[in-house]
N, C-alpha and C. Protein backbone atom coordinates (compact mmCIF):
# COMPACT_ATOMS: atom_id res chain seq x y z
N UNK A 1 -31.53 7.76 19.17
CA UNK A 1 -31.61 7.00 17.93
C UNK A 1 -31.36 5.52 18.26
N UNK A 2 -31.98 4.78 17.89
CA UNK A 2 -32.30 3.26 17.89
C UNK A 2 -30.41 2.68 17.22
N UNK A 3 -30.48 1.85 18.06
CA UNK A 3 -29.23 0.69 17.86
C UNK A 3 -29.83 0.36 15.78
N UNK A 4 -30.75 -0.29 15.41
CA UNK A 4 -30.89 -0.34 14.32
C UNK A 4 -30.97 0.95 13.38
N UNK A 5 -31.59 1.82 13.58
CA UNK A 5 -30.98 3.03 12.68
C UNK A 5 -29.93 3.38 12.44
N UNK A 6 -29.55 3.42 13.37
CA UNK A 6 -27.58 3.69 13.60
C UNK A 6 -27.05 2.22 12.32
N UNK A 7 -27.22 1.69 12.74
CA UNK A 7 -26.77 0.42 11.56
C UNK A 7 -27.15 0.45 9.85
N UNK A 8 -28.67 0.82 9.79
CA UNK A 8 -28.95 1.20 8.54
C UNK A 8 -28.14 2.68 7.88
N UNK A 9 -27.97 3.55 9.05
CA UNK A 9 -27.10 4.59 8.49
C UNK A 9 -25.95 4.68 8.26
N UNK A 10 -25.33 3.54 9.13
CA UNK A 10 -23.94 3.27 8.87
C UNK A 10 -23.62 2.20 7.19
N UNK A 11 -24.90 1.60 7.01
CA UNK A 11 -24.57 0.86 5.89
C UNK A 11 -25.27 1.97 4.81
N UNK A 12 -25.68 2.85 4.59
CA UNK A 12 -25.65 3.75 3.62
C UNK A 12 -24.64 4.67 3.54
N UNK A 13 -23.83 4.83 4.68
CA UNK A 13 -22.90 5.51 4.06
C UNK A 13 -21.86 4.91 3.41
N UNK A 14 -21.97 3.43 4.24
CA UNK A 14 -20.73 2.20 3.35
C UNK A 14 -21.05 2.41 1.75
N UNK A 15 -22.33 2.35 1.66
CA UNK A 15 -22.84 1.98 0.02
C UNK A 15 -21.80 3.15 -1.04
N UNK A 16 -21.80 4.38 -0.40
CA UNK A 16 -21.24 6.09 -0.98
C UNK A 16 -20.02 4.79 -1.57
N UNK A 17 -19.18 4.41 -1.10
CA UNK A 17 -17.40 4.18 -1.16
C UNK A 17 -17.61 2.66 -1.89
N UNK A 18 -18.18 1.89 -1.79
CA UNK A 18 -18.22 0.71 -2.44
C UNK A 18 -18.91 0.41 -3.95
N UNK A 19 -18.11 -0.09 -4.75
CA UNK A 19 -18.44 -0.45 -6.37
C UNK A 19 -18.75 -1.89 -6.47
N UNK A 20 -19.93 -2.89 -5.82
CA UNK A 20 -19.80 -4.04 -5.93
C UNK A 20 -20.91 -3.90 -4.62
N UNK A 21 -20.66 -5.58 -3.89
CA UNK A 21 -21.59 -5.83 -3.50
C UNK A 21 -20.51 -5.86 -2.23
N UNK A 22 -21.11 -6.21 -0.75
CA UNK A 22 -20.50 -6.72 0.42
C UNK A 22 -21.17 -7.39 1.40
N UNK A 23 -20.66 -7.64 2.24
CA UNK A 23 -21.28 -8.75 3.27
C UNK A 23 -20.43 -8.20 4.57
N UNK A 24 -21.51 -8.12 5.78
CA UNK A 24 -20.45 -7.60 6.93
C UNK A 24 -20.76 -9.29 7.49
N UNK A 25 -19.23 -9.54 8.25
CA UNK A 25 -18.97 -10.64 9.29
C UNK A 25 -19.40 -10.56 10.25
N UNK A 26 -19.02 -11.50 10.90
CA UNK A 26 -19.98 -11.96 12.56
C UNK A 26 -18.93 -11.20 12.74
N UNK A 27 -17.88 -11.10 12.82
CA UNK A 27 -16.51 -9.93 13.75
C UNK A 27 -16.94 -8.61 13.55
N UNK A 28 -18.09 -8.26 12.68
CA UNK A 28 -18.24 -6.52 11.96
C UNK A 28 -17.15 -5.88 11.20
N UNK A 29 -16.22 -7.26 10.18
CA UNK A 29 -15.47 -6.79 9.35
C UNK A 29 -15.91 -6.89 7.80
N UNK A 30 -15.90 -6.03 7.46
CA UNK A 30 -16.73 -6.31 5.71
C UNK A 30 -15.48 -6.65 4.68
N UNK A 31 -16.23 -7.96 3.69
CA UNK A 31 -15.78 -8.26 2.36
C UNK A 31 -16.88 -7.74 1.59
N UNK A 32 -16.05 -7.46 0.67
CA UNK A 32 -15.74 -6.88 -0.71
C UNK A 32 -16.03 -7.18 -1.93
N UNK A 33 -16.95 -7.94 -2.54
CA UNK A 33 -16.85 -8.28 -4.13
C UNK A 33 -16.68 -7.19 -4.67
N UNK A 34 -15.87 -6.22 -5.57
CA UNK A 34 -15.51 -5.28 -6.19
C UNK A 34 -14.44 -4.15 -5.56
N UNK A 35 -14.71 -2.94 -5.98
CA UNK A 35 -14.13 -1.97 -5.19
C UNK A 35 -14.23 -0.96 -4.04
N UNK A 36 -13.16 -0.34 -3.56
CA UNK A 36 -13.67 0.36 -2.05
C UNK A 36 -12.60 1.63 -2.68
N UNK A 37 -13.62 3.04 -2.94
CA UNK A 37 -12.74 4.22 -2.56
C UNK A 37 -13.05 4.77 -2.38
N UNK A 38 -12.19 5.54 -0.70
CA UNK A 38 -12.09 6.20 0.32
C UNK A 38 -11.09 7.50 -0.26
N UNK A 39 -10.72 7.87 -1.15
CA UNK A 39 -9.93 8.51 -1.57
C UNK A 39 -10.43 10.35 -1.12
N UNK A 40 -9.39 11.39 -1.35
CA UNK A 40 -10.28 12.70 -1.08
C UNK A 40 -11.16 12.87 -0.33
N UNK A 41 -11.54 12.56 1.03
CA UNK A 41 -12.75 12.11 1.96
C UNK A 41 -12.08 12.89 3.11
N UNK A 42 -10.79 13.53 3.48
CA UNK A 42 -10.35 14.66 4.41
C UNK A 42 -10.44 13.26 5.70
N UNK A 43 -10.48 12.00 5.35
CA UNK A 43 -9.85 11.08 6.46
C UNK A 43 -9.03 11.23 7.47
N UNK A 44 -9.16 10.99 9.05
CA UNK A 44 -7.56 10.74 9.19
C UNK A 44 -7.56 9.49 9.96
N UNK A 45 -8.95 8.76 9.73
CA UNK A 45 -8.37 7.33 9.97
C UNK A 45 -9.72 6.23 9.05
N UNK A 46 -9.20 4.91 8.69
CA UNK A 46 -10.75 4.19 8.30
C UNK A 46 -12.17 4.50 8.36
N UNK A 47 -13.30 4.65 8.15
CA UNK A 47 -14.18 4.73 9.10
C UNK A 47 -15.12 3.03 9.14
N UNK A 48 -14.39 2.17 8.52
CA UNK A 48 -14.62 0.65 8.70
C UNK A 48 -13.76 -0.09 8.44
N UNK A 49 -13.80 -1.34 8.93
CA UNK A 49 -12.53 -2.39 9.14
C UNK A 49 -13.12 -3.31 8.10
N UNK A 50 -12.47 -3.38 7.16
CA UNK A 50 -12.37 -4.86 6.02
C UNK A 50 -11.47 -5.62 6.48
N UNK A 51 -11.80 -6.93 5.66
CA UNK A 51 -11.07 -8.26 5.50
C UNK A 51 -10.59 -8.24 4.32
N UNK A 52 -11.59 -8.87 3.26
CA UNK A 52 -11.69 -8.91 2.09
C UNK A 52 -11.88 -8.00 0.83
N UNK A 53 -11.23 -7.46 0.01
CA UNK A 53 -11.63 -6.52 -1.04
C UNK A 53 -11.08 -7.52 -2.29
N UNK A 54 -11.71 -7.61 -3.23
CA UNK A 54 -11.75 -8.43 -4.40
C UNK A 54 -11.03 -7.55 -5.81
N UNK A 55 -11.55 -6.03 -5.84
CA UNK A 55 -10.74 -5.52 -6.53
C UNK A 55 -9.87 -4.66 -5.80
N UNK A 56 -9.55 -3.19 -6.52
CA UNK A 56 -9.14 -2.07 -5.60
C UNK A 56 -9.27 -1.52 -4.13
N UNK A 57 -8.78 -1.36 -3.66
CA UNK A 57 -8.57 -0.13 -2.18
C UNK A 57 -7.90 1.01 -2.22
N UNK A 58 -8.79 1.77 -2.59
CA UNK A 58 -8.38 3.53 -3.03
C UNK A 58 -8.66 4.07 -1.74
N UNK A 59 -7.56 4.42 -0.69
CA UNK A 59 -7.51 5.67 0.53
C UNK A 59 -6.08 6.45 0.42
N UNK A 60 -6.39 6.90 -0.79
CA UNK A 60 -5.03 8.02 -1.18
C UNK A 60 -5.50 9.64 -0.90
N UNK A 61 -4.93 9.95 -0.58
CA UNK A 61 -4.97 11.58 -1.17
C UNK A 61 -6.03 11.91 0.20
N UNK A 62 -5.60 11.55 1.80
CA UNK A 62 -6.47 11.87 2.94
C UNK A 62 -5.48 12.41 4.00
N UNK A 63 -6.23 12.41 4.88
CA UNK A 63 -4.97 12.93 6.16
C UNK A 63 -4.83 11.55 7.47
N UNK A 64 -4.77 10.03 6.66
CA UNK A 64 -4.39 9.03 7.44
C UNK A 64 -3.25 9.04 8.27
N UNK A 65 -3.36 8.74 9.51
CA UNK A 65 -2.02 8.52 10.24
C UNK A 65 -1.94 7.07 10.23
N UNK A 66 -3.17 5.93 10.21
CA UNK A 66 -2.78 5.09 10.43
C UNK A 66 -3.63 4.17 9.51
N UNK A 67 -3.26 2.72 9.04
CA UNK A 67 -4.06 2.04 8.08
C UNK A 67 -4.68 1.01 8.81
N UNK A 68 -5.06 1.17 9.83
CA UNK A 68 -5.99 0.32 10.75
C UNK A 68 -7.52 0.46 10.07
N UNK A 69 -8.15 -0.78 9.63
CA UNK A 69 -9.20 -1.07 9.08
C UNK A 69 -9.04 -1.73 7.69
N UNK A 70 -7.62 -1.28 7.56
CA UNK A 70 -7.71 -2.00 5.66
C UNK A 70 -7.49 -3.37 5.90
N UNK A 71 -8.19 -3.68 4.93
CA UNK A 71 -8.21 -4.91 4.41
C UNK A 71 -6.84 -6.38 4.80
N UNK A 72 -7.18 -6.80 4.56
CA UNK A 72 -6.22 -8.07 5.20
C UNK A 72 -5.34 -8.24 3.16
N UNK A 73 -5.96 -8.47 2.56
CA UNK A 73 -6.40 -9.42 1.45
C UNK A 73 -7.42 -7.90 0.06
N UNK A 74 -6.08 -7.98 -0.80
CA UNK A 74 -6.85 -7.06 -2.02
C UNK A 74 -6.48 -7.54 -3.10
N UNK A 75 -7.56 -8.10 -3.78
CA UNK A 75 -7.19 -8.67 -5.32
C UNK A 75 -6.86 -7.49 -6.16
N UNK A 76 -7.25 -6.26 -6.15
CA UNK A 76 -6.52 -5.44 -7.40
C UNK A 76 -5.51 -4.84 -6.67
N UNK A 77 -5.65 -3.51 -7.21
CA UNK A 77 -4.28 -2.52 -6.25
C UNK A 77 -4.83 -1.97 -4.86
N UNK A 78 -4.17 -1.34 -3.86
CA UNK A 78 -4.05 -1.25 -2.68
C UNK A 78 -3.45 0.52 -2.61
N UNK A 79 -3.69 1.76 -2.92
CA UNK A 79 -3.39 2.94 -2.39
C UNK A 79 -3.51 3.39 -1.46
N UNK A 80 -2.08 4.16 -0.43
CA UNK A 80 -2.64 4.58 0.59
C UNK A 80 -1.79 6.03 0.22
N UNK A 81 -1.39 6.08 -0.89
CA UNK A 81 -0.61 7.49 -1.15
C UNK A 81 -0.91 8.59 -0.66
N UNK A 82 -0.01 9.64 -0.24
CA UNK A 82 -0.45 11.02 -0.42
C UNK A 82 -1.21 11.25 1.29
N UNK A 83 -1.08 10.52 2.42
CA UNK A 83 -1.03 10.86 3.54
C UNK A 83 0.06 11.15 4.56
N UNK A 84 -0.66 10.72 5.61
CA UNK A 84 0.44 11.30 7.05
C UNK A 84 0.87 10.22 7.66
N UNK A 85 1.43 8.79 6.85
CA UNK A 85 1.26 7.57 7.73
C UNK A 85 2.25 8.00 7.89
N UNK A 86 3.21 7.67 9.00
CA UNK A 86 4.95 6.51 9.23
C UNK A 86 4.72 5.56 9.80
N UNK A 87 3.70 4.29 9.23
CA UNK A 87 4.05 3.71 9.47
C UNK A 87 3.00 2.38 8.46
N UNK A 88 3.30 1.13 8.01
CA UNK A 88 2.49 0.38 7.46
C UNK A 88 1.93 -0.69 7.99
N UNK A 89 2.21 -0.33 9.18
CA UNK A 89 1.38 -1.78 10.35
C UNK A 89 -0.21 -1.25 9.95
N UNK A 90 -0.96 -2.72 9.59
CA UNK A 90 -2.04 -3.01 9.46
C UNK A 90 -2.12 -2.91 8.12
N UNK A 91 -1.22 -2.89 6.86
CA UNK A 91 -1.36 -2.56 5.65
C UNK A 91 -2.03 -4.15 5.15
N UNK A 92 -2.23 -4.74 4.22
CA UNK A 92 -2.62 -5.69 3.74
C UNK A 92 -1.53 -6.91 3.60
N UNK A 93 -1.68 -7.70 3.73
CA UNK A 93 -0.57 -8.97 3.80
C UNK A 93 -0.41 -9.41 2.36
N UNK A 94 -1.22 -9.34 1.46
CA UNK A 94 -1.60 -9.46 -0.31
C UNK A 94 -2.20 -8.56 -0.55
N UNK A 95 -1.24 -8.10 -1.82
CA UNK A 95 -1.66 -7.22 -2.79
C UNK A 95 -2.25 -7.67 -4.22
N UNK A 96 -2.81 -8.15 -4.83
CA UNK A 96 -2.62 -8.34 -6.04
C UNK A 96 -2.31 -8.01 -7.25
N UNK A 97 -2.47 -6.73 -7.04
CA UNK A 97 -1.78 -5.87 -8.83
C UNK A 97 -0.80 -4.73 -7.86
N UNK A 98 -0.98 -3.69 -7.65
CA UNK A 98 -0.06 -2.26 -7.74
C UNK A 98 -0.02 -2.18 -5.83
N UNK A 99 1.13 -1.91 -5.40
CA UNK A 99 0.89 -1.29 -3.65
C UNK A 99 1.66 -0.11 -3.72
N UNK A 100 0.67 1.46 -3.67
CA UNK A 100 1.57 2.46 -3.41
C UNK A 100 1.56 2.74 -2.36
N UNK A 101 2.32 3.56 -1.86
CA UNK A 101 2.45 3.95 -0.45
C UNK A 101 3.17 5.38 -0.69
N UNK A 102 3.59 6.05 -1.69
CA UNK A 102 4.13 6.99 -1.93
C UNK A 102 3.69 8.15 -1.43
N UNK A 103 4.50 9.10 -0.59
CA UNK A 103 4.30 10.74 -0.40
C UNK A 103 4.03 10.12 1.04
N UNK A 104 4.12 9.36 1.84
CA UNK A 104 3.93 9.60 3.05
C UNK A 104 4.90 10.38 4.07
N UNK A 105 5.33 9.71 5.45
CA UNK A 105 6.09 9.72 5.83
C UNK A 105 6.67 8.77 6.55
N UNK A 106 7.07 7.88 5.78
CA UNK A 106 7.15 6.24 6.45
C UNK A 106 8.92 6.33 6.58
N UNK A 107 9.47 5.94 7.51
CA UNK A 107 10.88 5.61 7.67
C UNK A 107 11.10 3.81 7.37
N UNK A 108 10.33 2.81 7.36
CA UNK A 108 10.33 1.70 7.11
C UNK A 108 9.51 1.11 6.73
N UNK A 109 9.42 -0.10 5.62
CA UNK A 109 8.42 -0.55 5.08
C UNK A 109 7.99 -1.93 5.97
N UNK A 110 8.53 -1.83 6.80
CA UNK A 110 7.98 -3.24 8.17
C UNK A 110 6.54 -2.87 8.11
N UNK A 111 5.75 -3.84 8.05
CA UNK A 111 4.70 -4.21 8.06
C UNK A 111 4.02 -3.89 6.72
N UNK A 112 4.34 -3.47 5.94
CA UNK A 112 3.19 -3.93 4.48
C UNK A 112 3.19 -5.32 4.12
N UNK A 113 2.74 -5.65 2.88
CA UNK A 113 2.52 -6.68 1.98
C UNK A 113 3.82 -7.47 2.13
N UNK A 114 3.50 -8.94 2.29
CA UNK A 114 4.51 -9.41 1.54
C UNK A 114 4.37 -10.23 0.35
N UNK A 115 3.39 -9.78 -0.38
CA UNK A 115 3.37 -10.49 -1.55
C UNK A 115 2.55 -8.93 -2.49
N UNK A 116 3.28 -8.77 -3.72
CA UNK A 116 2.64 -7.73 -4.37
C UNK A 116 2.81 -8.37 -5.42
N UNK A 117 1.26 -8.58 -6.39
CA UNK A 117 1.34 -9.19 -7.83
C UNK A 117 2.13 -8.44 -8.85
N UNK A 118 1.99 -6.74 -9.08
CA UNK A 118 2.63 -6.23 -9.90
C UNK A 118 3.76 -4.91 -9.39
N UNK A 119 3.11 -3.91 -9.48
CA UNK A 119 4.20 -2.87 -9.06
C UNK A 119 4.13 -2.59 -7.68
N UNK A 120 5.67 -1.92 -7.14
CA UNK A 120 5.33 -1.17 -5.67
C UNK A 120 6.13 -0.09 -5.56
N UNK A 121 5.36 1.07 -5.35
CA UNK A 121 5.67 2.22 -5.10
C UNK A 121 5.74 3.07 -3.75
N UNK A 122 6.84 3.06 -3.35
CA UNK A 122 7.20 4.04 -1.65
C UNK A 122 7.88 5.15 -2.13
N UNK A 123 8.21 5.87 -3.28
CA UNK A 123 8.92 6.89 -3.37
C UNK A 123 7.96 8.23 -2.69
N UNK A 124 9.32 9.05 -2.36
CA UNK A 124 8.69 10.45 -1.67
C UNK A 124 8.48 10.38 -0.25
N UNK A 125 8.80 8.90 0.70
CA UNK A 125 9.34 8.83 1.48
C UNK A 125 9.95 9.37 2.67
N UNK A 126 10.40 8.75 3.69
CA UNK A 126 11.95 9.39 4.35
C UNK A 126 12.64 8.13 4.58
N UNK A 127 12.89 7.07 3.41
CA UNK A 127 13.46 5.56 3.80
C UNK A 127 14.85 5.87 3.81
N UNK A 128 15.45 4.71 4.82
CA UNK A 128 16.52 5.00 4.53
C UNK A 128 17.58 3.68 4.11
N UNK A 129 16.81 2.56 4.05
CA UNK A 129 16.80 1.42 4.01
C UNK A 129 15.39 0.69 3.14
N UNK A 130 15.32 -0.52 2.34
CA UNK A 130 14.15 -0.77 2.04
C UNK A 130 13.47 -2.32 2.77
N UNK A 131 14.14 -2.25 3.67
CA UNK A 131 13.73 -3.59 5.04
C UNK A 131 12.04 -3.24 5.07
N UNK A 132 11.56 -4.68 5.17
CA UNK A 132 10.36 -4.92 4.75
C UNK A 132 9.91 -4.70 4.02
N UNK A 133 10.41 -4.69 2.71
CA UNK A 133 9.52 -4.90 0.85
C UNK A 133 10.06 -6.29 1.02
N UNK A 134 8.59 -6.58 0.17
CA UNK A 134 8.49 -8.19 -0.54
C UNK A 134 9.73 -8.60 -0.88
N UNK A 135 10.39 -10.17 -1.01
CA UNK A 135 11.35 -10.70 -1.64
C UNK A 135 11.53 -10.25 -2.96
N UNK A 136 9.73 -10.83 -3.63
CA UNK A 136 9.66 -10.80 -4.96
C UNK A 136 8.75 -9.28 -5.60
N UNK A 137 9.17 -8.56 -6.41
CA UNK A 137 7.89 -8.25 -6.98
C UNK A 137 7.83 -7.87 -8.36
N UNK A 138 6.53 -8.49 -9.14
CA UNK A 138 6.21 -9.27 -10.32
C UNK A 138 6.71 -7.91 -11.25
N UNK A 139 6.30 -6.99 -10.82
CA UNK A 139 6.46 -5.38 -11.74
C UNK A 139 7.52 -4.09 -11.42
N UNK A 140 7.72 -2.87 -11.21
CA UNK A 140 8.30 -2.59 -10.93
C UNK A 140 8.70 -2.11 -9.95
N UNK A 141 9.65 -1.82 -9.21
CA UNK A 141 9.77 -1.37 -8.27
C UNK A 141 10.06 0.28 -7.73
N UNK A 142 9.56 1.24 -7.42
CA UNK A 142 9.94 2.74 -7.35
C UNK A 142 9.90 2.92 -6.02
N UNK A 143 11.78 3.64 -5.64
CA UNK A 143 11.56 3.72 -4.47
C UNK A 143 12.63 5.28 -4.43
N UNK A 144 12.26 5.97 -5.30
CA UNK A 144 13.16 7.47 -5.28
C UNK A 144 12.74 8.52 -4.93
N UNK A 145 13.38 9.63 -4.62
CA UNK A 145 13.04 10.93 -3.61
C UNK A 145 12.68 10.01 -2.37
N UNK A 146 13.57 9.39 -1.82
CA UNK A 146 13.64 9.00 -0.56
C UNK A 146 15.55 9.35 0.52
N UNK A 147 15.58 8.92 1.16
CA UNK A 147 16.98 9.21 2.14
C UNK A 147 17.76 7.96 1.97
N UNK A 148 17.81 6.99 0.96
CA UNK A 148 18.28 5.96 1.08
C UNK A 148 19.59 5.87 1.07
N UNK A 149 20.23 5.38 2.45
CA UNK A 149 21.71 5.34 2.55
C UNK A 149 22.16 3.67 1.89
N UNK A 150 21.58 2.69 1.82
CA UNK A 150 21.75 1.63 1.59
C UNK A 150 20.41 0.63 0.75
N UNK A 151 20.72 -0.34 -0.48
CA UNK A 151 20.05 -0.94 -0.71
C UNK A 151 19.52 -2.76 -0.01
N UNK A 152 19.73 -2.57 1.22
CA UNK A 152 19.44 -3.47 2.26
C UNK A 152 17.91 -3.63 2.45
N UNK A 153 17.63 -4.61 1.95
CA UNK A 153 15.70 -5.13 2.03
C UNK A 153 15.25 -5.04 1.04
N UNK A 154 15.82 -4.53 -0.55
CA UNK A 154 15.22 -4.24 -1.81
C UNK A 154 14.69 -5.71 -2.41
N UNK A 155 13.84 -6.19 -2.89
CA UNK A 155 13.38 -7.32 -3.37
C UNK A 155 14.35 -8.05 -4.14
N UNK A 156 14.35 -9.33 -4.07
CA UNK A 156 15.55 -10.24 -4.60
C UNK A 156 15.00 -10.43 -6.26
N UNK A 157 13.89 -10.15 -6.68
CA UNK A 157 13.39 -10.27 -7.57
C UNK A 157 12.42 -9.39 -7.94
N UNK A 158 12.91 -8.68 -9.11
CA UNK A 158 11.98 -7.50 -9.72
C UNK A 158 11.88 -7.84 -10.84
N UNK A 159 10.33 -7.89 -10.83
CA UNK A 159 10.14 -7.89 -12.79
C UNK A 159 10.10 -7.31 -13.87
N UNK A 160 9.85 -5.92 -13.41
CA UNK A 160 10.09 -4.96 -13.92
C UNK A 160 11.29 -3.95 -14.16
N UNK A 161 11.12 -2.63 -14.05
CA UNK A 161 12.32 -1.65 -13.89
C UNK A 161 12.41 -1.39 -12.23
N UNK A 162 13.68 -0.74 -12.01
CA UNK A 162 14.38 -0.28 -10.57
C UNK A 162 14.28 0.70 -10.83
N UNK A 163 13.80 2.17 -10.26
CA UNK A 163 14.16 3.30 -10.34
C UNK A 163 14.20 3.97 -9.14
N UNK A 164 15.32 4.11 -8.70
CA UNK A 164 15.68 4.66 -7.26
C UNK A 164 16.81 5.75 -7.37
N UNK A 165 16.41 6.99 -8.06
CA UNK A 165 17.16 8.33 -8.19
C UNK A 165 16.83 9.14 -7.28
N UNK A 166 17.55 10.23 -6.67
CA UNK A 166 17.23 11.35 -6.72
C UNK A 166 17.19 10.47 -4.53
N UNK A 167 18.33 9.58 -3.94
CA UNK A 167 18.22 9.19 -2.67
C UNK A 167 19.40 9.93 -2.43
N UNK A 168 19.87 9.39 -1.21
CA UNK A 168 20.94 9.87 0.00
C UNK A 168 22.68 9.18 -0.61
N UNK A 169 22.48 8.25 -1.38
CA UNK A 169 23.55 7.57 -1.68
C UNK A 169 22.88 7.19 -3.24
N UNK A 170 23.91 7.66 -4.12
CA UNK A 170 23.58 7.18 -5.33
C UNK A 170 24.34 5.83 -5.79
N UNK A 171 23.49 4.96 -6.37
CA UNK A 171 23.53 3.79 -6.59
C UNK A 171 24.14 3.11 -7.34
N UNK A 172 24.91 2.47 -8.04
CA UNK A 172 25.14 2.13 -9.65
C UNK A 172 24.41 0.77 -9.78
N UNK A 173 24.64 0.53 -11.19
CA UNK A 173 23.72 -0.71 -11.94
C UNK A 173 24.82 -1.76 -10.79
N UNK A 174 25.99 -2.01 -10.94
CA UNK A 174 26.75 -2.89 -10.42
C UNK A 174 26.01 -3.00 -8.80
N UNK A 175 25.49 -2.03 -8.06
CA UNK A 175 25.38 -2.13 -6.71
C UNK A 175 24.53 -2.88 -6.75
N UNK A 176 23.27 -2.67 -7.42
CA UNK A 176 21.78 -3.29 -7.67
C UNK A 176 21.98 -4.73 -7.85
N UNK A 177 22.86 -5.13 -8.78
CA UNK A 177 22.88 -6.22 -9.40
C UNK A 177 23.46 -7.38 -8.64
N UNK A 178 24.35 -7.13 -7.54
CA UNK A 178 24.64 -7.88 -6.49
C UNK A 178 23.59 -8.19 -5.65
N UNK A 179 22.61 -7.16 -5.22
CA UNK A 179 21.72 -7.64 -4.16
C UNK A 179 20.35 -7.67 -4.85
N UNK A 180 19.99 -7.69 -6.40
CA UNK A 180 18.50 -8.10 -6.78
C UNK A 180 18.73 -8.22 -8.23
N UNK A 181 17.97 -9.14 -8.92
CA UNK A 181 17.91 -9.34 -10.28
C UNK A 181 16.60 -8.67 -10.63
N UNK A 182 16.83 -7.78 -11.50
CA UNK A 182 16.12 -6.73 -12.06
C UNK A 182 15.86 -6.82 -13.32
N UNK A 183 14.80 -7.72 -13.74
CA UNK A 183 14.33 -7.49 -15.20
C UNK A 183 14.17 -6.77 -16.21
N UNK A 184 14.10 -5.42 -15.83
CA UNK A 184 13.73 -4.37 -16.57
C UNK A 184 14.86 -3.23 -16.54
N UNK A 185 15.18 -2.12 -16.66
CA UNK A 185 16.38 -0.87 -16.80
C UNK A 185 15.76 -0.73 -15.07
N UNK A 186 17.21 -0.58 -15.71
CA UNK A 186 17.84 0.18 -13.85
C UNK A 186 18.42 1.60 -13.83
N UNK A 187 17.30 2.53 -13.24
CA UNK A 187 17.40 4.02 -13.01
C UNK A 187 18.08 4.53 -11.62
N UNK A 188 19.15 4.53 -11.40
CA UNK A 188 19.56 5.27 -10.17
C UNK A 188 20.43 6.21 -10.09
């Protein structure tokens, strides 16, 4: 099979997962005008490397070990729920609305986002610590059914609610309130 067939077939299968238009780079990394979901697809890794996604990045609910290929940069939300990661190296550096990461098996949030526009979700976990979440984040924060012995790395600023029940060390409002200002009810 011809070097160009192989390419036309590889960009029809891109077309299946994309809601919008795209453009591949001189590097062979594709942006995004709209959405990308990879979701339910029995994955267990990318099968293309983005830069850019403008709305959503749906790769939840696969058998990922690793988030090598996502996106740098996602204007809507960012799912990688419901796999086999431990680990978030290569996750996106901006999120713009929602970053879940929930049901994996991540022991640390080193290397995701450090900027999430609205909510972020790691519960279901094995954290035991929340080192490497964002300073800030705009919405809420859920980080329960995890091993958390300590609230060390939790964002200094939540805009939303805290709900971190059901960890390794139960929490009180007083604990929270020393190490993050929490806009919204505080569940622990």
């Amino acid at each position: 099979m011809s070097n160009f067939i192989k390419a036309e077939l590889n960009k029809l299968e891109l077309k299946k997962y994309i809601n919008g238009t795209y453009t591949i780079n001189k590097d062979g990394s594709i942006d995004v005008d709209g959405d990308v979901t990879l979701s339910n697809q029995k994955l267990i890794g990318l099968p293309f490397r983005f830069n850019k996604v403008s709305g959503n990045f749906i790769c939840s609910d696969n058998y990922l070990y690793s988030l090598e290929g996502s996106p740098i940069y996602v204007g809507g939300n960012f799912s990688c729920g419901n796999n086999n990661l431990k680990s978030l190296k290569d996750a996106p550096k901006i999120v713009g609305e929602d970053f879940e990461c929930w049901s994996n098996y991540l022991k640390t949030l080193e290397g995701g986002p450090k900027e999430v526009g609205e909510k972020y979700e790691c519960w279901g976990n094995e954290l035991k610590t929340l080192k490497g979440a964002p300073k800030k984040v705009n919405g809420s924060f859920l980080c329960y059914s995890n091993k958390l012995e300590t609230l060390e790395g939790i964002p200094e600023k939540i805009g939303g609610n805290l709900i971190c029940f059901e960890n390794s060390t139960r929490f009180t409002k007083k604990d929270v309130e020393k190490v993050s200002k929490v806009n919204g009810e505080i569940n622990c």
